[in-house]
Protein backbone atom coordinates (compact mmCIF):
# COMPACT_ATOMS: atom_id res chain seq x y z
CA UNK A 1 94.63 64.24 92.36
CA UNK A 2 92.87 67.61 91.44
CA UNK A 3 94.50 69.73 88.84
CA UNK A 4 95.83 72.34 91.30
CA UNK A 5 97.31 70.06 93.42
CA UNK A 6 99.20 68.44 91.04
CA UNK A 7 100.60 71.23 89.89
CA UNK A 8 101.91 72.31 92.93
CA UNK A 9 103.61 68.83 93.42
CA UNK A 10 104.97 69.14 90.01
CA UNK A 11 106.42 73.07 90.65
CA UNK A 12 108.23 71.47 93.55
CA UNK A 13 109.95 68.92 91.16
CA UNK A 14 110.43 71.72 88.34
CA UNK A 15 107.62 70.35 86.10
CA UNK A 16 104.88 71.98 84.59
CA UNK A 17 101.13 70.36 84.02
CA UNK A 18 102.09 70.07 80.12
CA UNK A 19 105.73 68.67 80.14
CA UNK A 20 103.84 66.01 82.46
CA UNK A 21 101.19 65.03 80.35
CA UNK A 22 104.00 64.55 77.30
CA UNK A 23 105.74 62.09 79.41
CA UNK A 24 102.19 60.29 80.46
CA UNK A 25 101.55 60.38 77.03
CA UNK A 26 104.97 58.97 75.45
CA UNK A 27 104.96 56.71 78.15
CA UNK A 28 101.70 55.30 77.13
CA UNK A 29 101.82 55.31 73.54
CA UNK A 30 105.28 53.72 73.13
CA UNK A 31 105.07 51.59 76.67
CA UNK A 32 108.75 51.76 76.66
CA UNK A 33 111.00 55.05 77.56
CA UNK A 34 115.49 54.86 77.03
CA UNK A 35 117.80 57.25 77.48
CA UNK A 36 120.21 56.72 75.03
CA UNK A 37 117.81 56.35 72.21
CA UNK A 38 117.56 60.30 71.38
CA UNK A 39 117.64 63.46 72.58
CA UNK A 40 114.01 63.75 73.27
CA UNK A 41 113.98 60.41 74.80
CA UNK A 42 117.00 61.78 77.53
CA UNK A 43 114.82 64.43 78.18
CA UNK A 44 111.93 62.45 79.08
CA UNK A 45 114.10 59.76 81.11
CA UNK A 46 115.18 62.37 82.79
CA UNK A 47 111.95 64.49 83.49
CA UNK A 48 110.67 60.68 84.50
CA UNK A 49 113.54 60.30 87.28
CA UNK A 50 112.41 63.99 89.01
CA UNK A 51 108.28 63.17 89.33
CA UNK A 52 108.74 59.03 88.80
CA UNK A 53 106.52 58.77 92.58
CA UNK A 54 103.64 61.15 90.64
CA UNK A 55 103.82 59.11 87.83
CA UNK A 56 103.66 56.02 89.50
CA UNK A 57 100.66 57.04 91.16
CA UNK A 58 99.08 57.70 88.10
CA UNK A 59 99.92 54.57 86.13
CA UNK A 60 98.73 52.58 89.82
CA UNK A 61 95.00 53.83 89.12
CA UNK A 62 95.10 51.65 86.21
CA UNK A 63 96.77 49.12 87.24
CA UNK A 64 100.13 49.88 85.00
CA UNK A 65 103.13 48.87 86.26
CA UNK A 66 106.80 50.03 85.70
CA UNK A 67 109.95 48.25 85.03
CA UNK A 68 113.13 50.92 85.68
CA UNK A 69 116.24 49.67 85.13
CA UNK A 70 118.61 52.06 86.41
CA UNK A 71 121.78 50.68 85.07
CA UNK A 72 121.06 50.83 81.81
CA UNK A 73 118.31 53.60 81.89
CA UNK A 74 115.23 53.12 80.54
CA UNK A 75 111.99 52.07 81.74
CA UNK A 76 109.40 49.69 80.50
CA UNK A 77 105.30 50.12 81.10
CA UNK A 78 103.63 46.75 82.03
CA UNK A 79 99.97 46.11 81.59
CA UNK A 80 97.85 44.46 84.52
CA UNK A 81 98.51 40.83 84.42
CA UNK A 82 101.66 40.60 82.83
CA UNK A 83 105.05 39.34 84.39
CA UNK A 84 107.87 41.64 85.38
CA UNK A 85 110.89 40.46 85.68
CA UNK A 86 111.92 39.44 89.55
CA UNK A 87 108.30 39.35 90.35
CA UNK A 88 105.39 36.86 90.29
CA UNK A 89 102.49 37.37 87.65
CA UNK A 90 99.12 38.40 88.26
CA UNK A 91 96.39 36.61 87.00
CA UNK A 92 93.45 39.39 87.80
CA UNK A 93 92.81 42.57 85.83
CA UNK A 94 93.59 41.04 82.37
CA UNK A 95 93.82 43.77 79.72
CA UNK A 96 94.17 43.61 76.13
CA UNK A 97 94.99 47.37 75.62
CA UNK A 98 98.16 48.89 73.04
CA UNK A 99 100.63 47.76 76.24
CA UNK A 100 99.96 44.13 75.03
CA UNK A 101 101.69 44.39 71.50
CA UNK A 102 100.60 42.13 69.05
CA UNK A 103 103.62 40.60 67.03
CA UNK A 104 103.75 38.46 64.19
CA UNK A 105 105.82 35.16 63.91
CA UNK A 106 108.74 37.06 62.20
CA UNK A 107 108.98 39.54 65.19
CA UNK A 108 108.77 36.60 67.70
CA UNK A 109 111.10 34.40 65.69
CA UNK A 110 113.51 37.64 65.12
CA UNK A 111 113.07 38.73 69.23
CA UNK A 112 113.97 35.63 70.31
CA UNK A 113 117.01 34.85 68.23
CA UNK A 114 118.24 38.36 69.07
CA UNK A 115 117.96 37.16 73.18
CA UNK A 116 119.80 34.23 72.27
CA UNK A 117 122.64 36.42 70.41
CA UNK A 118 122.85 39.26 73.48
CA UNK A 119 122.73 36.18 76.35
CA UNK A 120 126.02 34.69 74.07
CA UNK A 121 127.76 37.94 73.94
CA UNK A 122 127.47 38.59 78.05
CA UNK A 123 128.99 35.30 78.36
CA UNK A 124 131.99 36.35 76.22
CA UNK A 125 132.01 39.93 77.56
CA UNK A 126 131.07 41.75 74.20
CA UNK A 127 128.88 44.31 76.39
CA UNK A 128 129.61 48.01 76.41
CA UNK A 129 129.62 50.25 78.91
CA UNK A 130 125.90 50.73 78.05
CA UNK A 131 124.73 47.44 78.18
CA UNK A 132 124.40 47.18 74.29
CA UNK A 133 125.82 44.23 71.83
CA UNK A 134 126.96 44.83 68.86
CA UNK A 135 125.73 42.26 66.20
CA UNK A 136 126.25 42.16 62.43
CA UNK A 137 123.57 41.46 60.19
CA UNK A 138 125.26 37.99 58.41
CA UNK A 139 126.06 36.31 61.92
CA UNK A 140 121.73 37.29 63.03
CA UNK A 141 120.78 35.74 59.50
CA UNK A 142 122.90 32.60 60.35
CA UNK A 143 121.21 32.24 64.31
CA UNK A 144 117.89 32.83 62.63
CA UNK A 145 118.77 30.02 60.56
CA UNK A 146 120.38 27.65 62.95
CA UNK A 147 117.81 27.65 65.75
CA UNK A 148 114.77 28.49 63.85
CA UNK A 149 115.47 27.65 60.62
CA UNK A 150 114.37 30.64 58.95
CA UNK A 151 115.12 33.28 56.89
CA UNK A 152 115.30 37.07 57.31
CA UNK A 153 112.85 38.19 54.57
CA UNK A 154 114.18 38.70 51.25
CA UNK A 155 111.64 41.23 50.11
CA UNK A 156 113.71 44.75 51.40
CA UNK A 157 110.02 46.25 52.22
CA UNK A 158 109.80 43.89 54.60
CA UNK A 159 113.10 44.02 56.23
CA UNK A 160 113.03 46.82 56.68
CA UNK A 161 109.26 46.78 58.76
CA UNK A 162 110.45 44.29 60.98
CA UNK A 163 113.48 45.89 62.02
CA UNK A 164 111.54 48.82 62.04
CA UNK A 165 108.93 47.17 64.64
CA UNK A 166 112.25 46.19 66.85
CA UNK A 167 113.68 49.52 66.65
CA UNK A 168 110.09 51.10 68.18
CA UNK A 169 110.21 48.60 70.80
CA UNK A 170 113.18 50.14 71.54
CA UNK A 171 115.21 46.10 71.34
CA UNK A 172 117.53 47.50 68.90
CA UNK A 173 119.52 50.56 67.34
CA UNK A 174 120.76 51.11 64.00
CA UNK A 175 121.23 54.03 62.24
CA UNK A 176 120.19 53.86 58.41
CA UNK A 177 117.66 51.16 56.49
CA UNK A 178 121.50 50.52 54.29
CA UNK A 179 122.53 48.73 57.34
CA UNK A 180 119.79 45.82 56.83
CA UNK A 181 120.53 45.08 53.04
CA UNK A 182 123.43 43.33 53.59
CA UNK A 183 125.77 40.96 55.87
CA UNK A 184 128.43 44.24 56.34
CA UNK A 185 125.45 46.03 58.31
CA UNK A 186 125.52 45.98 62.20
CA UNK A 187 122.94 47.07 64.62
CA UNK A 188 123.17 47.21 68.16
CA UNK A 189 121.43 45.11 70.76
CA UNK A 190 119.63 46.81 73.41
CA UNK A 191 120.16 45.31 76.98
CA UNK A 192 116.06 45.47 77.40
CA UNK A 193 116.22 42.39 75.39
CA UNK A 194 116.93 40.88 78.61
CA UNK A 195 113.73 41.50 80.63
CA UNK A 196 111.74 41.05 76.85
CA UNK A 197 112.32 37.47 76.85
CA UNK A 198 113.17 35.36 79.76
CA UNK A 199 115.26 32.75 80.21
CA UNK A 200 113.12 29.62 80.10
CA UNK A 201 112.21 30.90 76.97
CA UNK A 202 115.84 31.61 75.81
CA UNK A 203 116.37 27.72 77.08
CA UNK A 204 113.56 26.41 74.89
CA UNK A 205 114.67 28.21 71.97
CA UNK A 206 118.55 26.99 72.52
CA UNK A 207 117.18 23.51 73.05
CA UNK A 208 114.89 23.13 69.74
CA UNK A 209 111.97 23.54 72.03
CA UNK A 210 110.52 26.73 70.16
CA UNK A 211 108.45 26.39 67.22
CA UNK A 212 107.46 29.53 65.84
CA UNK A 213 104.90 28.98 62.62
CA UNK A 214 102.06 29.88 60.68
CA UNK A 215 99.46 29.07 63.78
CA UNK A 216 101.14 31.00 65.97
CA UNK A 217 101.20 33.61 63.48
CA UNK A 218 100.22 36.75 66.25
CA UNK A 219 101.58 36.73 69.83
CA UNK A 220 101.35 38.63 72.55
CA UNK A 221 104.28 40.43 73.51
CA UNK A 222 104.10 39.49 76.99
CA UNK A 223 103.59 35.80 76.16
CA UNK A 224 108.04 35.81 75.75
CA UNK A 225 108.98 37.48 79.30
């Protein structure tokens, strides 16, 4: 699509050339995109939902796909080959790009636990209006422990990376480091969880079929949805 036609498309949807490329480019560097997160993030969601057909096209020529769930608004970028929830995986085009996160065994352990907490809530209707679960740090450390049998690391610095990690993937909120230091804390669960990790995984993991140690120390991201 040649410059000058694009930006004709994008006057007509009350976009300029620049405020385009910023959403291309957020889109690309953090793969995922939800409203509630922040104010810039609203903006974007919302710049997304009045040129998501240009950006689509875009994303096609490389074989990106996008996951919009409109209920709970935000969207999630999915690299060629990976599995989208609702639809059947592609085994061409593999790609190894920064859409294919690399996580380390206390992300996966820590991902998976949190499905496992969010899928329990919906079943006793702990959801808000937004889709989000509110969990508190001393009943996550005792799931960790009782279906993985691990620990949430003791080392603060480390905590606090992890949950940092989670928090860019955009699978949970909090709003200060405090809140990890001690059982009191809560952080929310974000409803993305759901299409994150699927349920034969969640199944696995709830029947002791999940082993997550040293030599599976990195995992792809897509490897759990």
């Amino acid at each position: 699509m040649l410059s000058e036609e694009l930006r004709d498309r994008l006057a007509r949807e009350n976009i300029s050339l620049e405020e385009f490329q910023e959403l291309l480019i957020r889109l690309m560097n953090y793969g995922v995109l939800s409203r509630q997160e922040s104010l810039t993030e609203q903006q974007l969601y919302d710049r997304y939902l009045r040129s998501a057909e240009t950006v689509q096209e875009y994303l096609d020529l490389l074989g990106i796909r996008i996951h919009h769930d409109r209920r709970f608004e935000y969207i999630r970028l999915y690299p060629p080959g990976s599995r989208i929830p609702g639809m059947e995986a592609s085994e061409e085009n593999a790609f190894s790009g920064s859409l294919r996160a690399r996580l380390t065994q206390n992300e996966v352990a820590l991902i998976l636990v949190l499905r496992s907490q969010y899928d329990k809530a919906l079943r006793e209707g702990k959801v808000d209006e937004q889709g989000y679960v509110a969990e508190s740090m001393e009943s996550l450390s005792i799931a960790l422990k009782n279906l993985l049998s691990r620990a949430l690391p003791e080392k603060m610095t480390e905590r606090r990376r992890l949950f940092q990690r989670l928090r860019q993937l955009r699978l949970v909120q909090y709003n200060q480091d405090e809140t990890l230091e001690s059982g009191e804390g809560w952080l929310r669960i974000h409803p993305m969880i759901v299409s994150f990790v699927d349920d034969e995984a969640l199944l696995a993991l709830e029947q002791g079929g999940v082993a997550v140690n040293e030599e599976s120390a990195e995992v792809e991201e897509d490897q759990l949805s």
